[in-house]
PDB file of N, CA and C in Angstrom:
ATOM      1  N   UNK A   1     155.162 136.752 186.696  1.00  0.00           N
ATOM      2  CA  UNK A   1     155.639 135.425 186.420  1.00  0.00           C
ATOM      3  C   UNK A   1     157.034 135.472 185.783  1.00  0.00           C
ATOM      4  N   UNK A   2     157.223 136.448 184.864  1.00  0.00           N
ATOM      5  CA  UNK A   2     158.540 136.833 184.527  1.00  0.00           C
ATOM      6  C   UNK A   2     159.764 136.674 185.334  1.00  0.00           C
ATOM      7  N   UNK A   3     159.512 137.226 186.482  1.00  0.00           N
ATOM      8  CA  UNK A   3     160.564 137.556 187.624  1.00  0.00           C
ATOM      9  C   UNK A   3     160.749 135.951 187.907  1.00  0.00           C
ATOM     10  N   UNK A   4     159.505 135.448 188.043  1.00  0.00           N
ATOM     11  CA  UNK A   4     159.617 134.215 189.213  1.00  0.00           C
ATOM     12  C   UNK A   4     160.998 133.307 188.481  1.00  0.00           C
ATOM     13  N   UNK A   5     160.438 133.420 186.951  1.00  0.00           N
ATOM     14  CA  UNK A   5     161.464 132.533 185.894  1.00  0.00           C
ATOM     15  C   UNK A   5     162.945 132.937 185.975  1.00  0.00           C
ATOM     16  N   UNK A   6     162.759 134.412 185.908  1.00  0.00           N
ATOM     17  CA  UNK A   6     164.091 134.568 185.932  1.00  0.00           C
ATOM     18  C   UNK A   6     165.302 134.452 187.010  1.00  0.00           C
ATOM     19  N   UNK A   7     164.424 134.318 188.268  1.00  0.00           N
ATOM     20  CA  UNK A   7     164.948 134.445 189.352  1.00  0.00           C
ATOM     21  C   UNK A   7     165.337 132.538 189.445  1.00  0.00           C
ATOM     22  N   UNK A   8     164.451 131.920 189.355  1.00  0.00           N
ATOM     23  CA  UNK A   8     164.581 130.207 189.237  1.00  0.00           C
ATOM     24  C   UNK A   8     165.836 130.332 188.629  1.00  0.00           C
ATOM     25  N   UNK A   9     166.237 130.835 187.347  1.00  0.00           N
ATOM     26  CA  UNK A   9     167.421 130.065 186.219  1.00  0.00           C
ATOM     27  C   UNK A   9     168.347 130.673 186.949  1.00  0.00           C
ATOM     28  N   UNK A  10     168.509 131.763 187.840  1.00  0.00           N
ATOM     29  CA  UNK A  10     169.459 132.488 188.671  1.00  0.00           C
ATOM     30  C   UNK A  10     170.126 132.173 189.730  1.00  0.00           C
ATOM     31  N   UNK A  11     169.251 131.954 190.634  1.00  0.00           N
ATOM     32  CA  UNK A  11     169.529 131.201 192.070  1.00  0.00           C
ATOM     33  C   UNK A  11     169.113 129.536 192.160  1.00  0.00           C
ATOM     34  N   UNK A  12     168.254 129.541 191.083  1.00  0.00           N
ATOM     35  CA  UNK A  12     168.080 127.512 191.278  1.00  0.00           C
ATOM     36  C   UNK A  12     169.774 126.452 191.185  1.00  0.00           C
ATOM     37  N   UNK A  13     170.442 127.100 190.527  1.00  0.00           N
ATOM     38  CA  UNK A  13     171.602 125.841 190.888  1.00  0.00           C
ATOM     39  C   UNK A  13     172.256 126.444 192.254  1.00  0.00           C
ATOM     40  N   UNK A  14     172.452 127.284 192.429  1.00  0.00           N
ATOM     41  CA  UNK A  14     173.050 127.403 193.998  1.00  0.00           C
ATOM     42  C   UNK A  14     172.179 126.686 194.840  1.00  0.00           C
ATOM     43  N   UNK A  15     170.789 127.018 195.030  1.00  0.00           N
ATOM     44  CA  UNK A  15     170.190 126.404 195.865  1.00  0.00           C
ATOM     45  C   UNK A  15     169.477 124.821 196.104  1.00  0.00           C
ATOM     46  N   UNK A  16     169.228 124.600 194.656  1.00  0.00           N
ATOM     47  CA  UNK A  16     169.051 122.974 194.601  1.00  0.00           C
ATOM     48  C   UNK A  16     170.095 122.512 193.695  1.00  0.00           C
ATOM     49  N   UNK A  17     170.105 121.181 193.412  1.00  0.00           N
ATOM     50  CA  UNK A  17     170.746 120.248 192.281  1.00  0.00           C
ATOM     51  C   UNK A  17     170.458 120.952 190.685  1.00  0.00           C
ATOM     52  N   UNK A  18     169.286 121.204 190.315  1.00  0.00           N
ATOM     53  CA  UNK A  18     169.055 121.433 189.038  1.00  0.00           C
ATOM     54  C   UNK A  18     170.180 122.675 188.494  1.00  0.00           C
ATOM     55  N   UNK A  19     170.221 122.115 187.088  1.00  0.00           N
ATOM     56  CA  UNK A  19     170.853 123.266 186.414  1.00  0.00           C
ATOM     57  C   UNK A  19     170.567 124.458 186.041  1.00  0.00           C
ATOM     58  N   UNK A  20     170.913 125.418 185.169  1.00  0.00           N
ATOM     59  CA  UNK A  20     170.192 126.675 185.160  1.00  0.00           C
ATOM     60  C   UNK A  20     169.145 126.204 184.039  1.00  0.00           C
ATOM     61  N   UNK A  21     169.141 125.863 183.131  1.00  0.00           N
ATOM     62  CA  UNK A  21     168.234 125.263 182.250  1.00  0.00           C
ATOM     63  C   UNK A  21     166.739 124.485 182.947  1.00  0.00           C
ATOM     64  N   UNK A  22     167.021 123.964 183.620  1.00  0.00           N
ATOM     65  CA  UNK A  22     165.856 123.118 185.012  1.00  0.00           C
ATOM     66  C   UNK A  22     165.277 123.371 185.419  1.00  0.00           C
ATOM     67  N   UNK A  23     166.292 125.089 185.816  1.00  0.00           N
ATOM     68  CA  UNK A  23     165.439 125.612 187.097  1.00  0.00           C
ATOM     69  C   UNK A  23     164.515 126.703 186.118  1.00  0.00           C
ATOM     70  N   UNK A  24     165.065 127.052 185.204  1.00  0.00           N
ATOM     71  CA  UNK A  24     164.063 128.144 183.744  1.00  0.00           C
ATOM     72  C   UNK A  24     162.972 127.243 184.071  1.00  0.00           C
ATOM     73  N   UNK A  25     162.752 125.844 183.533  1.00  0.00           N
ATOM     74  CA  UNK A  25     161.452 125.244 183.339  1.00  0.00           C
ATOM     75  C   UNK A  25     160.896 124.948 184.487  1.00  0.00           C
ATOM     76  N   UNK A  26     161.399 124.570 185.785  1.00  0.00           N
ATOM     77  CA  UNK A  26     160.993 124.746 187.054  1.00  0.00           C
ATOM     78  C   UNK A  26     159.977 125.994 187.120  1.00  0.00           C
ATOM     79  N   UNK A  27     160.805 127.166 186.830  1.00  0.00           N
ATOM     80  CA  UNK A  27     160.468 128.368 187.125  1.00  0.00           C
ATOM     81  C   UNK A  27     159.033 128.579 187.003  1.00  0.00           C
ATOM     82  N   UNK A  28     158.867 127.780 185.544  1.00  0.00           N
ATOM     83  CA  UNK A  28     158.217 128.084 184.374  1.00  0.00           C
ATOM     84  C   UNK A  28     157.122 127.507 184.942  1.00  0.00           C
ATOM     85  N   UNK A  29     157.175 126.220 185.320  1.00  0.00           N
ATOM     86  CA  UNK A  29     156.524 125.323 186.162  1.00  0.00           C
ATOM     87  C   UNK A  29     155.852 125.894 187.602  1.00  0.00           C
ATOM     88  N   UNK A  30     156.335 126.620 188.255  1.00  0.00           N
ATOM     89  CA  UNK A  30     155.508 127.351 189.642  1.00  0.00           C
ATOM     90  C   UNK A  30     155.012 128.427 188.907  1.00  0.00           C
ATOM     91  N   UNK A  31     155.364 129.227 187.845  1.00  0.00           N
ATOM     92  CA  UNK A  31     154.697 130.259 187.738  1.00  0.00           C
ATOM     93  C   UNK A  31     153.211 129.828 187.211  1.00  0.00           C
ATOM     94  N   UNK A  32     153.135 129.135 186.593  1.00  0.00           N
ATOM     95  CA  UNK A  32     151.667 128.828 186.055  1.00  0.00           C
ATOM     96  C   UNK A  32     150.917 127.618 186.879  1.00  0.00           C
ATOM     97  N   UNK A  33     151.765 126.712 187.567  1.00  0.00           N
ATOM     98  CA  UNK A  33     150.898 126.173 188.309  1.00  0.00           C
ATOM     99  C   UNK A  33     150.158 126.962 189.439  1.00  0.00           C
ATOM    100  N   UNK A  34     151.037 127.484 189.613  1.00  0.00           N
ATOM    101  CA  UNK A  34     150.806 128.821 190.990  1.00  0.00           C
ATOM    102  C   UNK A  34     149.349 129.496 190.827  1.00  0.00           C
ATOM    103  N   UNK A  35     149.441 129.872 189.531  1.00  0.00           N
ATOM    104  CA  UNK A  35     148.746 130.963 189.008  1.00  0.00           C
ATOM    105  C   UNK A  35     147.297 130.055 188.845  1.00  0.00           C
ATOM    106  N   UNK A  36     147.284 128.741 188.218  1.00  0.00           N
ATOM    107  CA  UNK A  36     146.359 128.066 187.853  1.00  0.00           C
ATOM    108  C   UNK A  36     145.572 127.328 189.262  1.00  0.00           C
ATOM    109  N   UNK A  37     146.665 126.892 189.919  1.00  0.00           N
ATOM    110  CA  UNK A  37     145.988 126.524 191.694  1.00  0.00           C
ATOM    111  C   UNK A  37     145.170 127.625 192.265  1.00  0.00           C
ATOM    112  N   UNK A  38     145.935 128.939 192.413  1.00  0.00           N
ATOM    113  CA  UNK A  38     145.106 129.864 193.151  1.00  0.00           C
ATOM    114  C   UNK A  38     143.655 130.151 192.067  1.00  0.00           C
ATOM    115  N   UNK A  39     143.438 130.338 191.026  1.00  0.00           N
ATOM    116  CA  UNK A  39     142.296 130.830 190.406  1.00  0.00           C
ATOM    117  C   UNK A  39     141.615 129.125 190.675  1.00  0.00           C
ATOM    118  N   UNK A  40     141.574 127.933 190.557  1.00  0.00           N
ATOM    119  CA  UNK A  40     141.211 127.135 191.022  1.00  0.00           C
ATOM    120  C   UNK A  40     140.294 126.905 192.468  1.00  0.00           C
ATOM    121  N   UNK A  41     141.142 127.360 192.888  1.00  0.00           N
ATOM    122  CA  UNK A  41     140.657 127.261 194.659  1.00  0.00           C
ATOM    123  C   UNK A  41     139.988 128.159 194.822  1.00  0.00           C
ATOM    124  N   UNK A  42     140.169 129.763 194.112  1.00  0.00           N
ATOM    125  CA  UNK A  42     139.353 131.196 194.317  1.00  0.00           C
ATOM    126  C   UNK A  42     137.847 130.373 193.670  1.00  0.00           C
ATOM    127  N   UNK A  43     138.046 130.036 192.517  1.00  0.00           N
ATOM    128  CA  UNK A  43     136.640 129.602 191.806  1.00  0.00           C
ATOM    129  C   UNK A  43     135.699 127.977 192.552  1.00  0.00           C
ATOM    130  N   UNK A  44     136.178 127.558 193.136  1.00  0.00           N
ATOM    131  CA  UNK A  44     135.884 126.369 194.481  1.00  0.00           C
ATOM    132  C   UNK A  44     135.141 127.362 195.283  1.00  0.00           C
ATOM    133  N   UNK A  45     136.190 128.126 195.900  1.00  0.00           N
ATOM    134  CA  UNK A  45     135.206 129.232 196.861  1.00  0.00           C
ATOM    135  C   UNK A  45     134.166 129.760 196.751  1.00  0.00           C
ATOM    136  N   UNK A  46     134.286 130.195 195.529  1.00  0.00           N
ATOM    137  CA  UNK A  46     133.229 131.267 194.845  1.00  0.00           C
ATOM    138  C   UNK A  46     131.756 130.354 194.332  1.00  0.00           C
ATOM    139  N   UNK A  47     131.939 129.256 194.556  1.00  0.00           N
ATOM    140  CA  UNK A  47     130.868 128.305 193.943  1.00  0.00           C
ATOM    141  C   UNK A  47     130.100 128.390 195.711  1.00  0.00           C
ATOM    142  N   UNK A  48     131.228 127.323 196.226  1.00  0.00           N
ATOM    143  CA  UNK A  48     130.631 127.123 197.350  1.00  0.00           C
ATOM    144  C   UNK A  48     130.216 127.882 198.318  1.00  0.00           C
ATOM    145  N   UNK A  49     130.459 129.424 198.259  1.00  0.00           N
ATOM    146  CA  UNK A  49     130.049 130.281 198.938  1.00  0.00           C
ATOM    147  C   UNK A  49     130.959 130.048 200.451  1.00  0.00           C
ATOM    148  N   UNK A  50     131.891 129.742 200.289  1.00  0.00           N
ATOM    149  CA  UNK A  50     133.034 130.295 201.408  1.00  0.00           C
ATOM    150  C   UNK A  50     133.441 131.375 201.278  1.00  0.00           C
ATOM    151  N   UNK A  51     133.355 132.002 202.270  1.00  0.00           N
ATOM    152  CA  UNK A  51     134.967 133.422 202.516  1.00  0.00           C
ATOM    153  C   UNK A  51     135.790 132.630 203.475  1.00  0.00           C
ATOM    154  N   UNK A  52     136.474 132.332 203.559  1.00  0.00           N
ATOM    155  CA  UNK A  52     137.574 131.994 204.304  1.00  0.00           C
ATOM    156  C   UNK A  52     138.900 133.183 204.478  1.00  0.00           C
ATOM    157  N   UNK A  53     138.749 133.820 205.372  1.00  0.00           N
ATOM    158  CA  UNK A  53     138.932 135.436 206.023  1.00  0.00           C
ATOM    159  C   UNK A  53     139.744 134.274 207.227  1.00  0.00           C
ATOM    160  N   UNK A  54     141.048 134.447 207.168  1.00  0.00           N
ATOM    161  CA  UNK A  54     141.941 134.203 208.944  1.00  0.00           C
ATOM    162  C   UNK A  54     142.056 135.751 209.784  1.00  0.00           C
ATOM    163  N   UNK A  55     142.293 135.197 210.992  1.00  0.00           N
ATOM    164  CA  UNK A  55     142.684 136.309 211.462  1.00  0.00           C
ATOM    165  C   UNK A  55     144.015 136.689 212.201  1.00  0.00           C
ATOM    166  N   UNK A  56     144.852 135.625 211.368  1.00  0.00           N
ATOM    167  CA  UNK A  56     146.301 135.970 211.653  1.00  0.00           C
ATOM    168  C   UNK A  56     147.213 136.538 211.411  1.00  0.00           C
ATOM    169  N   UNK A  57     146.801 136.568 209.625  1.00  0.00           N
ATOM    170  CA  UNK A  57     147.017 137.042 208.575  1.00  0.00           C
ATOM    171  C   UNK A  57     146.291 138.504 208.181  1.00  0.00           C
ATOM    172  N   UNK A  58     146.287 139.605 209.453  1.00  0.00           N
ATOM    173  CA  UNK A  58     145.151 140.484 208.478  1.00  0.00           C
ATOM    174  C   UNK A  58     145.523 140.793 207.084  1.00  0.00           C
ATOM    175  N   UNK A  59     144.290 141.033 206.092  1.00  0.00           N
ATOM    176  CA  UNK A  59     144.582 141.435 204.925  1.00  0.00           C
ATOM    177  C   UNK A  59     145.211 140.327 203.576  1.00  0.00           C
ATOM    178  N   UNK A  60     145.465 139.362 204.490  1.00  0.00           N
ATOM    179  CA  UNK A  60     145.725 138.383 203.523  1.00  0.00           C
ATOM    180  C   UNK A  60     145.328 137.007 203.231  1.00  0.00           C
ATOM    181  N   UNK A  61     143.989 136.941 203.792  1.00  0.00           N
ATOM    182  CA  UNK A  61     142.617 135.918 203.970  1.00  0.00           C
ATOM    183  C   UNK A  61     143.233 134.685 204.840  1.00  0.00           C
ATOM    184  N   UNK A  62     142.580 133.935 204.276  1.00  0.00           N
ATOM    185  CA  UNK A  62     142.691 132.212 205.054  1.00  0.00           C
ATOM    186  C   UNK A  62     143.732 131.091 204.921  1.00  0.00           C
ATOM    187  N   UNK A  63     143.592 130.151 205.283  1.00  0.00           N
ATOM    188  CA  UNK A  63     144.200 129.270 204.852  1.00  0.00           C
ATOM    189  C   UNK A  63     144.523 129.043 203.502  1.00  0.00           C
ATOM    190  N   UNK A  64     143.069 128.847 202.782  1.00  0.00           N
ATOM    191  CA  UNK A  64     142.903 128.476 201.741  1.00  0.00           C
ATOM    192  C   UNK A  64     143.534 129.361 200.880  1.00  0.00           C
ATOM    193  N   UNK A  65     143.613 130.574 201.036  1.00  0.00           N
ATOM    194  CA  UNK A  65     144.033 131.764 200.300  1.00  0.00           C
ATOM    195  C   UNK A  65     145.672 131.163 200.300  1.00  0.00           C
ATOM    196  N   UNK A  66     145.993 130.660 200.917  1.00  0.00           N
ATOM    197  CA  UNK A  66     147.397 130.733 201.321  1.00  0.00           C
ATOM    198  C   UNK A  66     148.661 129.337 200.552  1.00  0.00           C
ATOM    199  N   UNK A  67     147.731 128.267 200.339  1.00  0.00           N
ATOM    200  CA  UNK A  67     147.899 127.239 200.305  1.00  0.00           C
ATOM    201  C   UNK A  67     147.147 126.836 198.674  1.00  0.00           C
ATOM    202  N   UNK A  68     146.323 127.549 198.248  1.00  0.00           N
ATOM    203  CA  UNK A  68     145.949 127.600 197.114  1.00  0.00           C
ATOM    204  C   UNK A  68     146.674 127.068 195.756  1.00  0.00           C
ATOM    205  N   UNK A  69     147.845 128.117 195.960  1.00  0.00           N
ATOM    206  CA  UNK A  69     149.296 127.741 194.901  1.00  0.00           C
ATOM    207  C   UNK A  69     149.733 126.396 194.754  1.00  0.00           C
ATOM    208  N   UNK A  70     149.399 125.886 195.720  1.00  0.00           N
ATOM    209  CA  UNK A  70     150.293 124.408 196.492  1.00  0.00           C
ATOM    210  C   UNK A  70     149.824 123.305 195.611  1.00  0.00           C
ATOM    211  N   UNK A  71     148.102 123.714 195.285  1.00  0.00           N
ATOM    212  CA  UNK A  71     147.466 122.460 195.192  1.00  0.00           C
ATOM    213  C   UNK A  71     148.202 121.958 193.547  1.00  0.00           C
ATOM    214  N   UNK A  72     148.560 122.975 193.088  1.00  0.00           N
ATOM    215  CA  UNK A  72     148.861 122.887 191.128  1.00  0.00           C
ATOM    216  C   UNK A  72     150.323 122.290 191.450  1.00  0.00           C
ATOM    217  N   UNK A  73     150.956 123.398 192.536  1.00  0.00           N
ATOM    218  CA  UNK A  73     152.660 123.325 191.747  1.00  0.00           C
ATOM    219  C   UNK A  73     153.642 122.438 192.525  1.00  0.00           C
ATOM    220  N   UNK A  74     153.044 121.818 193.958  1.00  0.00           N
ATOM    221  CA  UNK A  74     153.496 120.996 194.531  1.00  0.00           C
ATOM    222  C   UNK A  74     153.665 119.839 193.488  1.00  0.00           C
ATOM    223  N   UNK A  75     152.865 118.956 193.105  1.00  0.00           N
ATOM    224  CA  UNK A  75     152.614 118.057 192.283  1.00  0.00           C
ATOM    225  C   UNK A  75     153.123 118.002 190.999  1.00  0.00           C
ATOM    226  N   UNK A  76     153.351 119.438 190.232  1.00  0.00           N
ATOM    227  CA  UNK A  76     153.997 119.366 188.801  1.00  0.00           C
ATOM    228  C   UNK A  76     155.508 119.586 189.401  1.00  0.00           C
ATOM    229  N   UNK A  77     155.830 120.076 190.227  1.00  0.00           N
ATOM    230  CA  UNK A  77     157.180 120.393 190.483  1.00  0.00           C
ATOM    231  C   UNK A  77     157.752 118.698 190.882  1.00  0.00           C
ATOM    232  N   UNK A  78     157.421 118.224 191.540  1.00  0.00           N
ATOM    233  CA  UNK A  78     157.654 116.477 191.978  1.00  0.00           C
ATOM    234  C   UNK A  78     157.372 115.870 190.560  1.00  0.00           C
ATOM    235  N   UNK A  79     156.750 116.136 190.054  1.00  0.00           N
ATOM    236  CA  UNK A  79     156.666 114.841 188.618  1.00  0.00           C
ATOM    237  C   UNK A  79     157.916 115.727 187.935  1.00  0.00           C
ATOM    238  N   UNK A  80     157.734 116.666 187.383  1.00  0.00           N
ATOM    239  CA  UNK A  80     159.095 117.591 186.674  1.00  0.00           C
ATOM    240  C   UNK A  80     160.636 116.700 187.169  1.00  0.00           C
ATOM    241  N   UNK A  81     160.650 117.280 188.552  1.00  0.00           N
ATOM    242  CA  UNK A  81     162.106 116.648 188.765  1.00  0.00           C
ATOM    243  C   UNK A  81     161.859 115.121 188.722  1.00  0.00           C
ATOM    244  N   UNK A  82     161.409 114.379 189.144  1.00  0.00           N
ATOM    245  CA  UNK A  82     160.921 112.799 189.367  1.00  0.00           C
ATOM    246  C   UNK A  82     161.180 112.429 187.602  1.00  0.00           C
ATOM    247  N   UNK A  83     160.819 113.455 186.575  1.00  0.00           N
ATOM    248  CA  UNK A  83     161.298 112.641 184.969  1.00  0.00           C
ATOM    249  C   UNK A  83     162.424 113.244 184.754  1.00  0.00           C
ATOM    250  N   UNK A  84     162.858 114.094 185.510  1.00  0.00           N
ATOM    251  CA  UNK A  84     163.899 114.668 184.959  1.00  0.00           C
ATOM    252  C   UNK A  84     165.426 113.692 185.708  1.00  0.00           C
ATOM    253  N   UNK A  85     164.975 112.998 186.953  1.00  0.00           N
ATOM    254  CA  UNK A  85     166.289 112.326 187.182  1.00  0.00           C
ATOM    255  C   UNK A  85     165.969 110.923 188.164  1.00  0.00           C
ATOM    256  N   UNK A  86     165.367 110.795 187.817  1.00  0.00           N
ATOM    257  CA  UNK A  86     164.609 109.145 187.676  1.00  0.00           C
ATOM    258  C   UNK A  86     164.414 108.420 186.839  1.00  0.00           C
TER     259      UNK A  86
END
């Protein structure tokens, strides 16, 4: 998660609007939503007794495996910028 932050405050103003300060808490913001979506969705699985195994992806499961991250940091990343310049 370290990297992810440091790499955000690095390359986030070249690549979006935010400043380097923005993109730190951005950073800060995918690394733990990331982290908190996927153990989310792993523990969904694990209840409901899915494996969700693709086979497009060898070695790197399903959909769900894939898209997991999305469900946390899509949503905090849009409210983040949405208070930050709205």
């Amino acid at each position: 998660m370290t990297s992810t932050v440091l790499l955000a405050a690095a390359i986030g103003p070249w690549l979006t609007f935010l400043d380097w300060q923005r993109s730190l808490i951005a950073g800060l913001i995918i690394g733990l939503g990331g982290f908190a979506g996927d153990v989310s969705i792993s523990a969904l699985k694990r209840d409901l007794g899915v494996k969700d195994s693709g086979l497009t992806l060898p070695g790197h499961g399903g959909v769900l495996d894939r898209v997991g991250s999305l469900t946390y940091t899509a949503p905090l990343f849009f409210h983040f910028v949405y208070y930050c310049y709205c």
